[in-house]
N, C-alpha and C. Protein backbone atom coordinates (compact mmCIF):
# COMPACT_ATOMS: atom_id res chain seq x y z
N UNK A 1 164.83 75.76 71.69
CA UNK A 1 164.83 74.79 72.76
C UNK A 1 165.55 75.41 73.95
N UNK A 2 165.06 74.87 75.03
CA UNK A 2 165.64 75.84 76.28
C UNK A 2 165.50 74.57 77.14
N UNK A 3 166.67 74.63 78.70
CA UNK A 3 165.88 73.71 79.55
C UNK A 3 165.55 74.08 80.77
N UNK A 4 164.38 73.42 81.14
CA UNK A 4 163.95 73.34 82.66
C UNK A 4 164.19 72.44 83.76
N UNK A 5 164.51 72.78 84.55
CA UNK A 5 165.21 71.27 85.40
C UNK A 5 163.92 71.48 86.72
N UNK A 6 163.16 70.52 87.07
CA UNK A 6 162.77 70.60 88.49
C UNK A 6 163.18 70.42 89.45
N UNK A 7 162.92 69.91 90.41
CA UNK A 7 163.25 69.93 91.95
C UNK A 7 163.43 68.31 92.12
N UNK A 8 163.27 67.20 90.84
CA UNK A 8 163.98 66.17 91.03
C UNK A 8 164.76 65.27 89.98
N UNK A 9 165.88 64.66 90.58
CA UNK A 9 166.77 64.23 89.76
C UNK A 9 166.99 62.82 89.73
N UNK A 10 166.46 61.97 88.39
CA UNK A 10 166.91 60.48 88.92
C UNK A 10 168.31 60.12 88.87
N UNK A 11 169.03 60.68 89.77
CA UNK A 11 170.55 59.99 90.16
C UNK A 11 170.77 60.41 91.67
N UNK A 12 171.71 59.53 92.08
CA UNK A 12 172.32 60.09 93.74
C UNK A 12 173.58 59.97 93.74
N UNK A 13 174.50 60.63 93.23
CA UNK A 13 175.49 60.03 93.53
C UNK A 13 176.25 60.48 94.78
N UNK A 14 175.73 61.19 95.70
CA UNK A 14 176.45 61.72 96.89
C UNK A 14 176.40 63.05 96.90
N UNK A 15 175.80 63.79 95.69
CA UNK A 15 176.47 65.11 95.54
C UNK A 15 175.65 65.79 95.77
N UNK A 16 175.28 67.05 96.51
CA UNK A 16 174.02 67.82 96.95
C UNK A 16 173.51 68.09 95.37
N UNK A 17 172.10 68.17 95.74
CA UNK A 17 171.45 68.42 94.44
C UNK A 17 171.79 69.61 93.62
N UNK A 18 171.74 70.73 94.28
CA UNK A 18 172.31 72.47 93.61
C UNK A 18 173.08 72.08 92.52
N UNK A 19 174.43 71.06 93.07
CA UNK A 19 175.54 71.18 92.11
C UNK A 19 175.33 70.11 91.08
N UNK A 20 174.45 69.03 91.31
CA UNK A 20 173.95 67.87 90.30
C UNK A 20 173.41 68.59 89.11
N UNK A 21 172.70 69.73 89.53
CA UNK A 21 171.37 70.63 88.57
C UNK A 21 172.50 71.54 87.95
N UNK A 22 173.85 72.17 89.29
CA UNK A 22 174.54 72.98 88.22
C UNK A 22 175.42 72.49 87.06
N UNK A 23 175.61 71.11 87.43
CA UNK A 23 176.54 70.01 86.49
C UNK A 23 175.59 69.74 85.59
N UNK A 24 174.25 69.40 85.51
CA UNK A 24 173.83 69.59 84.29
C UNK A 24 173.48 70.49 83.39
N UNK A 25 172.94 71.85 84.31
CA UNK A 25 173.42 72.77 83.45
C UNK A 25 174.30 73.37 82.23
N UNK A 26 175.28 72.74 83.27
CA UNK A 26 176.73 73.23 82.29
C UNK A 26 176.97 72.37 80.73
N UNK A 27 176.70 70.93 81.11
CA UNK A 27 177.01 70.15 80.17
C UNK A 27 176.04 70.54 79.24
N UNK A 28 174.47 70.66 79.32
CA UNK A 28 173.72 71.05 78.67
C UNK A 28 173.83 72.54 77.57
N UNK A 29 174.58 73.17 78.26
CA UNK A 29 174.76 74.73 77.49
C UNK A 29 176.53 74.49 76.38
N UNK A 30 176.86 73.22 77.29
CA UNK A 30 178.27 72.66 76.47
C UNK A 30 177.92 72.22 75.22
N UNK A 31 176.91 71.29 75.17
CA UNK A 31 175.95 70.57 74.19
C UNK A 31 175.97 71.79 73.09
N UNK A 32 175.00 72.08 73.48
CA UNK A 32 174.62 73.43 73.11
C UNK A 32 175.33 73.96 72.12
N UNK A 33 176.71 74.46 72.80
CA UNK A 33 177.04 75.59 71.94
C UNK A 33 178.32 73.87 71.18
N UNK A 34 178.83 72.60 71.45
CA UNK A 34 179.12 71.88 70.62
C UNK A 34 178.14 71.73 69.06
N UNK A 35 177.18 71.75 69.52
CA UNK A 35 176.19 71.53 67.83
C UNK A 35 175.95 72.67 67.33
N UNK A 36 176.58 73.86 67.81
CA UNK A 36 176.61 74.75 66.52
C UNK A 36 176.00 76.05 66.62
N UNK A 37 174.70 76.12 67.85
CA UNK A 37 173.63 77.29 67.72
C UNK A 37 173.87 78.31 67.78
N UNK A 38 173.26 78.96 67.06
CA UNK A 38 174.01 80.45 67.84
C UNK A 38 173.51 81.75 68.13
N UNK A 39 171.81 81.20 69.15
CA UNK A 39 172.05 81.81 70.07
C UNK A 39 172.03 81.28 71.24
N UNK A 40 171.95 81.60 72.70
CA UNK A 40 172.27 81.34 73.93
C UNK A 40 170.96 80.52 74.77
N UNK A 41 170.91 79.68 74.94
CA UNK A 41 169.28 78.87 75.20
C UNK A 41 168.87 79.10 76.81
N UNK A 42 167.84 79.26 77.00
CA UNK A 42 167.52 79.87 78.57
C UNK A 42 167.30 78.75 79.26
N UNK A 43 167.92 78.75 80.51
CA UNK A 43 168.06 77.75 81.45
C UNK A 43 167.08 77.73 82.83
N UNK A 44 165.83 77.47 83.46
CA UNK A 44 165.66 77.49 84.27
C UNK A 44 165.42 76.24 85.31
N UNK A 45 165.22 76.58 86.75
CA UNK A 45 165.14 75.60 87.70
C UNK A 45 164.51 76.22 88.72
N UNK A 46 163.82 74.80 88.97
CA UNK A 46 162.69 75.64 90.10
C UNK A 46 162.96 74.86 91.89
N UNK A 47 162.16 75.97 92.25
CA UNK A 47 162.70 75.55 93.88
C UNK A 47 161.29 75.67 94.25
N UNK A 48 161.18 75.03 95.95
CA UNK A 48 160.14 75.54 96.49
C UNK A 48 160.84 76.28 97.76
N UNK A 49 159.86 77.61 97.67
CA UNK A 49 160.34 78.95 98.66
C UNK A 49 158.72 78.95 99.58
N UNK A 50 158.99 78.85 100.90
CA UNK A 50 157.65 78.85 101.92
C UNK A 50 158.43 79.79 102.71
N UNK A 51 158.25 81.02 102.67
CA UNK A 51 159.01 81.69 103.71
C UNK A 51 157.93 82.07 105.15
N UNK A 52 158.17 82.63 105.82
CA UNK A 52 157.66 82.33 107.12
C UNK A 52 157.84 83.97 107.77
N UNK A 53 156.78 84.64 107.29
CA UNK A 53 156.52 85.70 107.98
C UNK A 53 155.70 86.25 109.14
N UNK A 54 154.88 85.27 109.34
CA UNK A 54 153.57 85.59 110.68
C UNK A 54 153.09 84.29 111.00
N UNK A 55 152.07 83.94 111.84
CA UNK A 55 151.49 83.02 112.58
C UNK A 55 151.06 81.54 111.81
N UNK A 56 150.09 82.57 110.62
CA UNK A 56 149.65 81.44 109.76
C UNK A 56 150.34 81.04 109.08
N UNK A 57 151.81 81.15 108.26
CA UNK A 57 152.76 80.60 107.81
C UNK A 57 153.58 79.75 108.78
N UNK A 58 153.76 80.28 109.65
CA UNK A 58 154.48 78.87 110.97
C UNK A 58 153.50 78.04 110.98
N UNK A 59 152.11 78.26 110.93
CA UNK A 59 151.52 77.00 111.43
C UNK A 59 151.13 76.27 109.75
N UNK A 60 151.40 76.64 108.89
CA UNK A 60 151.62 75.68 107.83
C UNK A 60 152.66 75.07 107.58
N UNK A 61 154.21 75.83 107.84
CA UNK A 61 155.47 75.27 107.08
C UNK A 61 156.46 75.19 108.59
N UNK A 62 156.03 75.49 109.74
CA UNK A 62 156.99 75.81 110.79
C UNK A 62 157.89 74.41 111.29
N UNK A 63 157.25 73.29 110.99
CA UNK A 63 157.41 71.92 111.12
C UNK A 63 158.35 71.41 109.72
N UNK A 64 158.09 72.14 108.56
CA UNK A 64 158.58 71.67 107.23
C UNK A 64 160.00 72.09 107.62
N UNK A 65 160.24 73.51 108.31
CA UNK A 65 161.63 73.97 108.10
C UNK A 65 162.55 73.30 108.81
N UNK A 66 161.77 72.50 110.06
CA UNK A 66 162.77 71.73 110.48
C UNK A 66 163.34 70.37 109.93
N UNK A 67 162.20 69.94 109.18
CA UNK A 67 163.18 68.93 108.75
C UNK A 67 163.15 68.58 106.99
N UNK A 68 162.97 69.84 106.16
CA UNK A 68 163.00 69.98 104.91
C UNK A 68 164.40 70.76 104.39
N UNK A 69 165.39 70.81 105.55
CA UNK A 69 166.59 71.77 105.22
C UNK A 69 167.93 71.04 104.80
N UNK A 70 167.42 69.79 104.03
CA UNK A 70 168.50 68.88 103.21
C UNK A 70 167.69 68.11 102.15
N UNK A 71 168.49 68.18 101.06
CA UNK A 71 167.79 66.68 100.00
C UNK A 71 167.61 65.86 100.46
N UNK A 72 166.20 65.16 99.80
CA UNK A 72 165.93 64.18 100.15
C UNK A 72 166.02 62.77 98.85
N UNK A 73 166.52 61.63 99.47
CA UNK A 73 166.37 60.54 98.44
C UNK A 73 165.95 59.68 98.90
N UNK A 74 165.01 59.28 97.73
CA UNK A 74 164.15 58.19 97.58
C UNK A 74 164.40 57.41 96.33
N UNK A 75 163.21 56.09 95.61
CA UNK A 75 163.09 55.60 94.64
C UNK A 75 161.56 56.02 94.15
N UNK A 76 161.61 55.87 92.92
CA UNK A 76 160.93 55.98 92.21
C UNK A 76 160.80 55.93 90.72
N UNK A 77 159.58 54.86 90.07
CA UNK A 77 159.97 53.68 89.10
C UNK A 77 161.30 53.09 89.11
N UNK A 78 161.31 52.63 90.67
CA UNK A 78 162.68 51.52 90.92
C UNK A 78 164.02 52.36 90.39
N UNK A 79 164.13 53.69 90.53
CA UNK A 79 165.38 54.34 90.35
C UNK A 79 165.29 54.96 91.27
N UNK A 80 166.65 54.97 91.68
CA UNK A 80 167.22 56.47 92.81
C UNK A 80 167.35 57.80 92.34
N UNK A 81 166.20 58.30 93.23
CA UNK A 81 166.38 59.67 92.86
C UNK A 81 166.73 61.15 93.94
N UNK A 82 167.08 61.88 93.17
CA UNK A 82 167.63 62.72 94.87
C UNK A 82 166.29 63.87 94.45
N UNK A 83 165.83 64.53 95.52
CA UNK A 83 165.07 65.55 95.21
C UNK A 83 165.63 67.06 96.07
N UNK A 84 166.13 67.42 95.35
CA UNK A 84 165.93 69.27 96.07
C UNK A 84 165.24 69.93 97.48
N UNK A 85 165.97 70.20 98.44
CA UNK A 85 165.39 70.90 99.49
C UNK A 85 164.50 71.88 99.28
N UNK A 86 163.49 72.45 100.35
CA UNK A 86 162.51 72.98 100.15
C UNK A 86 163.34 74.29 101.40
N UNK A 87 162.66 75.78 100.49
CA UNK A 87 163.60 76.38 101.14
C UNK A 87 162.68 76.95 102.04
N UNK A 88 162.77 77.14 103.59
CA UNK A 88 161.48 77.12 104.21
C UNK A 88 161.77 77.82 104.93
N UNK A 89 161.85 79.25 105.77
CA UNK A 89 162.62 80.07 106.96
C UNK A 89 161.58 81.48 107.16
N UNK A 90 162.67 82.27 107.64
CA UNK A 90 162.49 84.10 107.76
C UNK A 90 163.16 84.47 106.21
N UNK A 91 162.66 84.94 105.37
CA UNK A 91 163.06 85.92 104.00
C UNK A 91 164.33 85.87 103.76
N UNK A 92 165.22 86.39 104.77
CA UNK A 92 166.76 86.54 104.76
C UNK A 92 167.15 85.29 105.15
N UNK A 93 166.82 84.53 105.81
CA UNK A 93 167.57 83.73 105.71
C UNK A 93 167.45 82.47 104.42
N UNK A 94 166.19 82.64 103.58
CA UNK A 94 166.14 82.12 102.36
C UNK A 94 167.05 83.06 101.69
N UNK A 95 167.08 84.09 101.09
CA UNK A 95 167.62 84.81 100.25
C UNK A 95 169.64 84.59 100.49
N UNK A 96 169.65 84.21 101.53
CA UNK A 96 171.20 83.79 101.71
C UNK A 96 171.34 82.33 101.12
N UNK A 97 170.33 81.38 101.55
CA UNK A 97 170.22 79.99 100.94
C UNK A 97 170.27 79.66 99.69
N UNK A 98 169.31 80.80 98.85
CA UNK A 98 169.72 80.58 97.39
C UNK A 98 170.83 81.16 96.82
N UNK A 99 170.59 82.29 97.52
CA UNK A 99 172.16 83.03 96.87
C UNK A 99 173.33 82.08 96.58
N UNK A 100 173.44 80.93 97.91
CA UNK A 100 174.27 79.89 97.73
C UNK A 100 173.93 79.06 97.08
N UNK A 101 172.60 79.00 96.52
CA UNK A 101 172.90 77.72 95.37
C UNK A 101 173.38 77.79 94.16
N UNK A 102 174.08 76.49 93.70
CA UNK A 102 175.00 76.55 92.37
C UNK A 102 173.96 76.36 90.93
N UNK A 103 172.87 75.76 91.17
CA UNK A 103 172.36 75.91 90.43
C UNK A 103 171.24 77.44 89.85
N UNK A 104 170.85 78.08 91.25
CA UNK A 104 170.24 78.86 90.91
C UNK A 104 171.22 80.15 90.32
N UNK A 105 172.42 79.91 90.71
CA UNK A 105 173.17 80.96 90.62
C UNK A 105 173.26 80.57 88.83
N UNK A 106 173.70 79.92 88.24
CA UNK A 106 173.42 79.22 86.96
C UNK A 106 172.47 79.75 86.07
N UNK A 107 171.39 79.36 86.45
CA UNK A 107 169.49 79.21 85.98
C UNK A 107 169.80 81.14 85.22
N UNK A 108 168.97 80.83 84.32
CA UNK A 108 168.78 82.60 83.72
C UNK A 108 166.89 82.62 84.48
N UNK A 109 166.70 81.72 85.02
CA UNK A 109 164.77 81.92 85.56
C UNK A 109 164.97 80.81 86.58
N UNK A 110 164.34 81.45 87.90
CA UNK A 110 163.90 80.74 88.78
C UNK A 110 162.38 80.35 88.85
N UNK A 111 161.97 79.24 88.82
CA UNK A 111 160.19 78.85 88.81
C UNK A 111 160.31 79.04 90.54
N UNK A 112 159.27 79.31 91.05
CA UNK A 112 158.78 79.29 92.49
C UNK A 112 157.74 78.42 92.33
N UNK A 113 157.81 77.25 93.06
CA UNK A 113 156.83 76.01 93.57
C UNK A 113 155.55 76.65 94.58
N UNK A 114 153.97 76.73 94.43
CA UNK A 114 153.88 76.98 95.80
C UNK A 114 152.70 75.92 96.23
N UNK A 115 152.26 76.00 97.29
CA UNK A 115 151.40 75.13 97.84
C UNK A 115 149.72 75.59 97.38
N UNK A 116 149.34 75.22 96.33
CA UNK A 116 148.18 75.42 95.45
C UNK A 116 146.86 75.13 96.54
N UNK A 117 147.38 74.28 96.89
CA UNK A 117 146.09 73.66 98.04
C UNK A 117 145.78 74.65 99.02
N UNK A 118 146.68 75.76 99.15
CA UNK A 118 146.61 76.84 100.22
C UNK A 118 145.51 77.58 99.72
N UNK A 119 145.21 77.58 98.17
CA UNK A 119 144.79 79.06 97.92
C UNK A 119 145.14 80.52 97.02
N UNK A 120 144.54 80.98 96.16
CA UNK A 120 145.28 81.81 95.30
C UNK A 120 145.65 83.23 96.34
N UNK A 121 144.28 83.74 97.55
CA UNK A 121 144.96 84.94 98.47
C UNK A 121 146.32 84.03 99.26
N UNK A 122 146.57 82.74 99.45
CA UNK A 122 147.43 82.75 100.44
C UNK A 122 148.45 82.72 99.58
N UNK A 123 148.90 82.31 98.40
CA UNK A 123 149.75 82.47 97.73
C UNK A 123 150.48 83.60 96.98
N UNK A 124 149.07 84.43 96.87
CA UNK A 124 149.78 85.43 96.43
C UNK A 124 149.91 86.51 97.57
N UNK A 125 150.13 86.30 98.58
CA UNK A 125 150.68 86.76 99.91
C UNK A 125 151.92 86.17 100.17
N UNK A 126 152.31 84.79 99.94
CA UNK A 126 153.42 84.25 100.07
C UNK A 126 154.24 85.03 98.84
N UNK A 127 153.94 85.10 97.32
CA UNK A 127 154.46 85.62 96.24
C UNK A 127 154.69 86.77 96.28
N UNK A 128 153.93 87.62 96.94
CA UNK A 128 154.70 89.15 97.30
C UNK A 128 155.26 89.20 98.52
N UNK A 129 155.78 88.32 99.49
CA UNK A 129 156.76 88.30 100.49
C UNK A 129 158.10 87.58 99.89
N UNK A 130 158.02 86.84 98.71
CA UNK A 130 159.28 86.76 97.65
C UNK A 130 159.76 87.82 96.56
N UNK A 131 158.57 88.38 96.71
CA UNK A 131 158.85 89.84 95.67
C UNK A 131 159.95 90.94 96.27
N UNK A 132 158.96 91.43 97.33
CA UNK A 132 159.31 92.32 98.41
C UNK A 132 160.84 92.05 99.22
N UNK A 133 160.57 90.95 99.59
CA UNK A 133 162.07 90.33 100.45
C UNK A 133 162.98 89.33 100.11
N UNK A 134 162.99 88.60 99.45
CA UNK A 134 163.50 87.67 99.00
C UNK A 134 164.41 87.93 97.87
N UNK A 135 163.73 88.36 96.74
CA UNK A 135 164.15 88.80 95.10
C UNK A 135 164.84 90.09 94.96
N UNK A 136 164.71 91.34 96.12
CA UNK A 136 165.82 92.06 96.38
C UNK A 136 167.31 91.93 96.51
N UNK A 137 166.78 90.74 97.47
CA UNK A 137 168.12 90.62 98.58
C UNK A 137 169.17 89.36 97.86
N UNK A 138 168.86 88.78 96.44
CA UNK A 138 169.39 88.54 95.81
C UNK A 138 169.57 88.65 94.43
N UNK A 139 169.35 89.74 94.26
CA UNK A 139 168.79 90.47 92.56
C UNK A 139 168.39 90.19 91.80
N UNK A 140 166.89 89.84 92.16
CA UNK A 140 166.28 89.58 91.15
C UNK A 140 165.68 90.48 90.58
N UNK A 141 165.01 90.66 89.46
CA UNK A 141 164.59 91.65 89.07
C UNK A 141 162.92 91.32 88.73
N UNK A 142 161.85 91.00 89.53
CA UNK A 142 160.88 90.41 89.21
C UNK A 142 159.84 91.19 88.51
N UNK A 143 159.27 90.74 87.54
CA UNK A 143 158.60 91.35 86.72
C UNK A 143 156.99 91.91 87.43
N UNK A 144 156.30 90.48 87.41
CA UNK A 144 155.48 91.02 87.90
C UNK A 144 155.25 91.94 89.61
N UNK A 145 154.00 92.52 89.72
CA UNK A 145 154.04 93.49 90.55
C UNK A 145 152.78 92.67 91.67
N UNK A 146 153.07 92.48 92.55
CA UNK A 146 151.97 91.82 93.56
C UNK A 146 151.46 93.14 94.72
């Protein structure tokens, strides 16, 4: 058993999402090693990364970055839920954004969210501008090769 956390959480209690996802994290791997297992269970959490390298990426996400650069909360099935910012910029300045998150810093796997509706060439153009720039500049070590 391993867990996956997505990009939403039904609680708000005030607290940016990163550290909600890294607080469950923790308790979860507490769990964990309280009942006994013994080995180490893999943790991931996923984000969405739209980074913004040329024309046609501004004119899909150039509007998102301005106002997708905080959690957002809503309801849903009549609970409050907070959802995860969408990380939307120039390469470096994502790769500084996650670097700071508490949860990703946590996670043993990051999932990348992408916009399916775009397209498998536009995505996997977006997926090797996270390969290339992004997953360097905060060590990742990405497997596949785009």
């Amino acid at each position: 058993m391993n867990l996956m956390s997505s990009t939403l959480l039904t609680e708000d209690t005030g607290v940016p999402f990163d550290q909600l996802q890294a607080e469950q994290i923790a308790m979860f791997r507490q769990a964990w090693a309280d009942a006994g297992h013994q080995h180490e269970p893999r943790v991931s959490v996923s984000r969405s990364v739209l980074p913004i390298v040329d024309e046609e990426d501004r004119r899909f996400f150039g509007l998102s970055a301005l106002r997708e650069k905080r959690d957002q909360v809503g309801v849903i099935d009549g609970l409050v839920a907070r959802f995860g910012r969408s990380y939307v910029g120039a390469p470096d300045a994502i790769a500084a954004e996650l670097a700071a998150d508490a949860a990703v810093r946590d996670a043993d796997t990051l999932l990348l969210t992408v916009p399916n509706q775009l397209g498998v060439d536009f995505n996997a153009k977006l997926l090797g501008t996270v390969v290339r720039h992004i997953a360097p500049a905060i060590g990742w070590a990405p497997k596949a090769r785009l």
